[in-house]
Protein backbone atom coordinates (compact mmCIF):
# COMPACT_ATOMS: atom_id res chain seq x y z
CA UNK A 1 -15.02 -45.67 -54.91
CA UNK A 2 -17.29 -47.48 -56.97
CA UNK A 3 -15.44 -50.70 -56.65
CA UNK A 4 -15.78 -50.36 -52.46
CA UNK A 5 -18.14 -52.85 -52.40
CA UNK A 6 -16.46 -55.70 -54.00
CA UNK A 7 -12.88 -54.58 -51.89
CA UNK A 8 -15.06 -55.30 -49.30
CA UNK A 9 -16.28 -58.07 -49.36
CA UNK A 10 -13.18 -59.74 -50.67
CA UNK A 11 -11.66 -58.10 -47.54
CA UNK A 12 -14.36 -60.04 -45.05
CA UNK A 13 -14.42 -63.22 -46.93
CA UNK A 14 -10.34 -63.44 -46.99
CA UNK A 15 -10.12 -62.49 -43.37
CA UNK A 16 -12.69 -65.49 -42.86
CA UNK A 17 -11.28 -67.89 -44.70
CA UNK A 18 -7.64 -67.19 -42.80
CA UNK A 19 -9.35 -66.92 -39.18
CA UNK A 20 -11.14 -70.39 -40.12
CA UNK A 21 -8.04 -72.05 -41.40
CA UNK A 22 -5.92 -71.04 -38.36
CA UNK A 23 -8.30 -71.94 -35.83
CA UNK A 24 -9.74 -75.23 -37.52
CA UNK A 25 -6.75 -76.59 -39.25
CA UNK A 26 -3.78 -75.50 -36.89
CA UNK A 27 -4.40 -77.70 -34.37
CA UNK A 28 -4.86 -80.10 -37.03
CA UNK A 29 -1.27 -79.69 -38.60
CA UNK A 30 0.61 -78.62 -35.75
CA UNK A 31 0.08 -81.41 -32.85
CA UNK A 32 2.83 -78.98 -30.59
CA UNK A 33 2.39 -75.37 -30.46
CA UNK A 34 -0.37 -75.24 -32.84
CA UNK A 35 -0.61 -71.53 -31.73
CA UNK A 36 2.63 -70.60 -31.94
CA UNK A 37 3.15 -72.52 -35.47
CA UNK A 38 0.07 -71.29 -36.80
CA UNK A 39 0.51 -67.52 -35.98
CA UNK A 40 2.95 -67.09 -38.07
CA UNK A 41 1.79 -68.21 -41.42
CA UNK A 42 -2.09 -66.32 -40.23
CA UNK A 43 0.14 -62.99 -39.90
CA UNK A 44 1.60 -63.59 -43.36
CA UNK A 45 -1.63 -64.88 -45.17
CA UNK A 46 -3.47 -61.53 -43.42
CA UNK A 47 0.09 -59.55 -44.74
CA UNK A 48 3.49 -59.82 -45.50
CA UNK A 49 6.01 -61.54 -44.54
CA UNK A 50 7.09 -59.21 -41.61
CA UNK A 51 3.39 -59.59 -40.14
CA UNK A 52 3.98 -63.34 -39.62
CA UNK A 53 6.82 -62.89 -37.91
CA UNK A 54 6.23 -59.73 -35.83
CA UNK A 55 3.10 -61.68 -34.57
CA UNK A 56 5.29 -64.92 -33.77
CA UNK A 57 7.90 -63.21 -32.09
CA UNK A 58 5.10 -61.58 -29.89
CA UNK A 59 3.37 -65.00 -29.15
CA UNK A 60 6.85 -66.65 -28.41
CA UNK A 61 9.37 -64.14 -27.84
CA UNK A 62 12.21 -66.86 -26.67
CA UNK A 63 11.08 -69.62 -29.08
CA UNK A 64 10.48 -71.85 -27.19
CA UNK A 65 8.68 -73.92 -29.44
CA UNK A 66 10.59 -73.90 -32.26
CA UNK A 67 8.02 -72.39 -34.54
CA UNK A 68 10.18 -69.60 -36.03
CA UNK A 69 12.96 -72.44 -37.10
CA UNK A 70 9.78 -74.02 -38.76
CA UNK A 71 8.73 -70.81 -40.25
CA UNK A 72 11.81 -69.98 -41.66
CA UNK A 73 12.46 -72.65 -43.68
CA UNK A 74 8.79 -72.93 -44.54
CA UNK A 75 9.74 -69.47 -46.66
CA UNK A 76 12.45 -71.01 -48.63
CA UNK A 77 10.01 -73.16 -50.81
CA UNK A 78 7.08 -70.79 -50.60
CA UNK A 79 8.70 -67.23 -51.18
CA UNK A 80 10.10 -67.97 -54.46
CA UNK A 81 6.97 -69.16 -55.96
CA UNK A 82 4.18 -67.48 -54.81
CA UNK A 83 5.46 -64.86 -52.15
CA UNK A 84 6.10 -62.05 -54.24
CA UNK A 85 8.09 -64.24 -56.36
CA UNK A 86 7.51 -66.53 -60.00
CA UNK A 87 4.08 -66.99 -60.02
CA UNK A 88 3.20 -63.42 -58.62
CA UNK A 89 5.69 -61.74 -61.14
CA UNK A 90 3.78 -63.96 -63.77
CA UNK A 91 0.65 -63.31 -63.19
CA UNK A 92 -0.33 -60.68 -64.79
CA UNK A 93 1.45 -62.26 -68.38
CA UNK A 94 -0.55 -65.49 -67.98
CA UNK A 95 -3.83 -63.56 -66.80
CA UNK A 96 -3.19 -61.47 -70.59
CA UNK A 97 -2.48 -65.25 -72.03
CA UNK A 98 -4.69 -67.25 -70.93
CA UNK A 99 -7.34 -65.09 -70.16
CA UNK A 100 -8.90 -65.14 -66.15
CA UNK A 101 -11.20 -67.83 -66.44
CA UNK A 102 -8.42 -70.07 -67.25
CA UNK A 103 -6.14 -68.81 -64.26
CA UNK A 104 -8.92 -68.55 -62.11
CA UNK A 105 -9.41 -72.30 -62.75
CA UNK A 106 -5.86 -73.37 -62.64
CA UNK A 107 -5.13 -71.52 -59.17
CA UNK A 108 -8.62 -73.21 -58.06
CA UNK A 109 -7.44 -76.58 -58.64
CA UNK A 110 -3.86 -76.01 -57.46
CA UNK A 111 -6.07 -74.76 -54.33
CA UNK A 112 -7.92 -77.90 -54.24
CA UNK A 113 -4.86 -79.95 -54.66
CA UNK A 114 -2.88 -78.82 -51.61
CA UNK A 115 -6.08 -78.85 -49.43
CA UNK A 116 -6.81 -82.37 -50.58
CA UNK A 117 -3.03 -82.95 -49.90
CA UNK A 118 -3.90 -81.99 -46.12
CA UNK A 119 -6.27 -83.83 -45.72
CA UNK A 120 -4.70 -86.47 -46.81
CA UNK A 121 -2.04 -85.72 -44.72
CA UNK A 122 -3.93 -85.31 -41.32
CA UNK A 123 -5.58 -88.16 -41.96
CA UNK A 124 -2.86 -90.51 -42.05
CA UNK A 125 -1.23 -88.84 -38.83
CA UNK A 126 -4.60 -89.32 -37.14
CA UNK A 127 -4.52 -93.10 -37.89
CA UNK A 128 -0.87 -93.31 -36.01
């Protein structure tokens, strides 16, 4: 109980921070079906997995856009890593390591990398 405070506000800031990103960057990414594509990865950012998918399956049940294909193979890179997988699993060893400061920093720029990646990335479709 003492730590309620802190849950939640981490709570409100990470449900921000995925609401922004799916309604700001979506349409961004996804050109076609930014909805459909986009629900998906919001349900498993805001969950698991299963969320993503339940939610997709509700916003396209016949798939028609093609957005579960997408998803799908979207999990074969990501689950292994991060979904539950290496880095998850290693976490905690490399938080004891390397102390939190130095993860915290590492995940930060790995965060800043893949944004900057985007950006990048939406960018150069924009100039097409």
């Amino acid at each position: 109980g003492s730590n309620l405070g802190i849950f939640v506000i981490l709570s409100l800031v990470g449900i921000t921070w995925n609401i922004v990103f799916f309604l700001y960057y979506a349409p961004k990414i996804f050109p076609d079906h930014w909805f459909e594509r986009g629900i998906g990865d919001l349900g498993q950012s805001m969950g698991v997995t299963a969320t993503g998918i339940l939610l997709l399956r509700m916003v396209d049940r016949d798939n028609r856009s093609g957005a579960f294909e997408g998803f799908a193979y979207k999990q074969l890179f990501f689950e292994p890593i991060v979904g539950g997988g290496l880095f998850t699993a290693a976490a905690p060893a490399l938080i004891a390591r390397f102390g939190l400061v130095a993860i915290l920093l590492l995940t930060t720029g790995l965060l800043l990398f893949w944004l900057g990646t985007g950006y990048i990335l939406i960018k150069h479709r924009q100039l097409e």
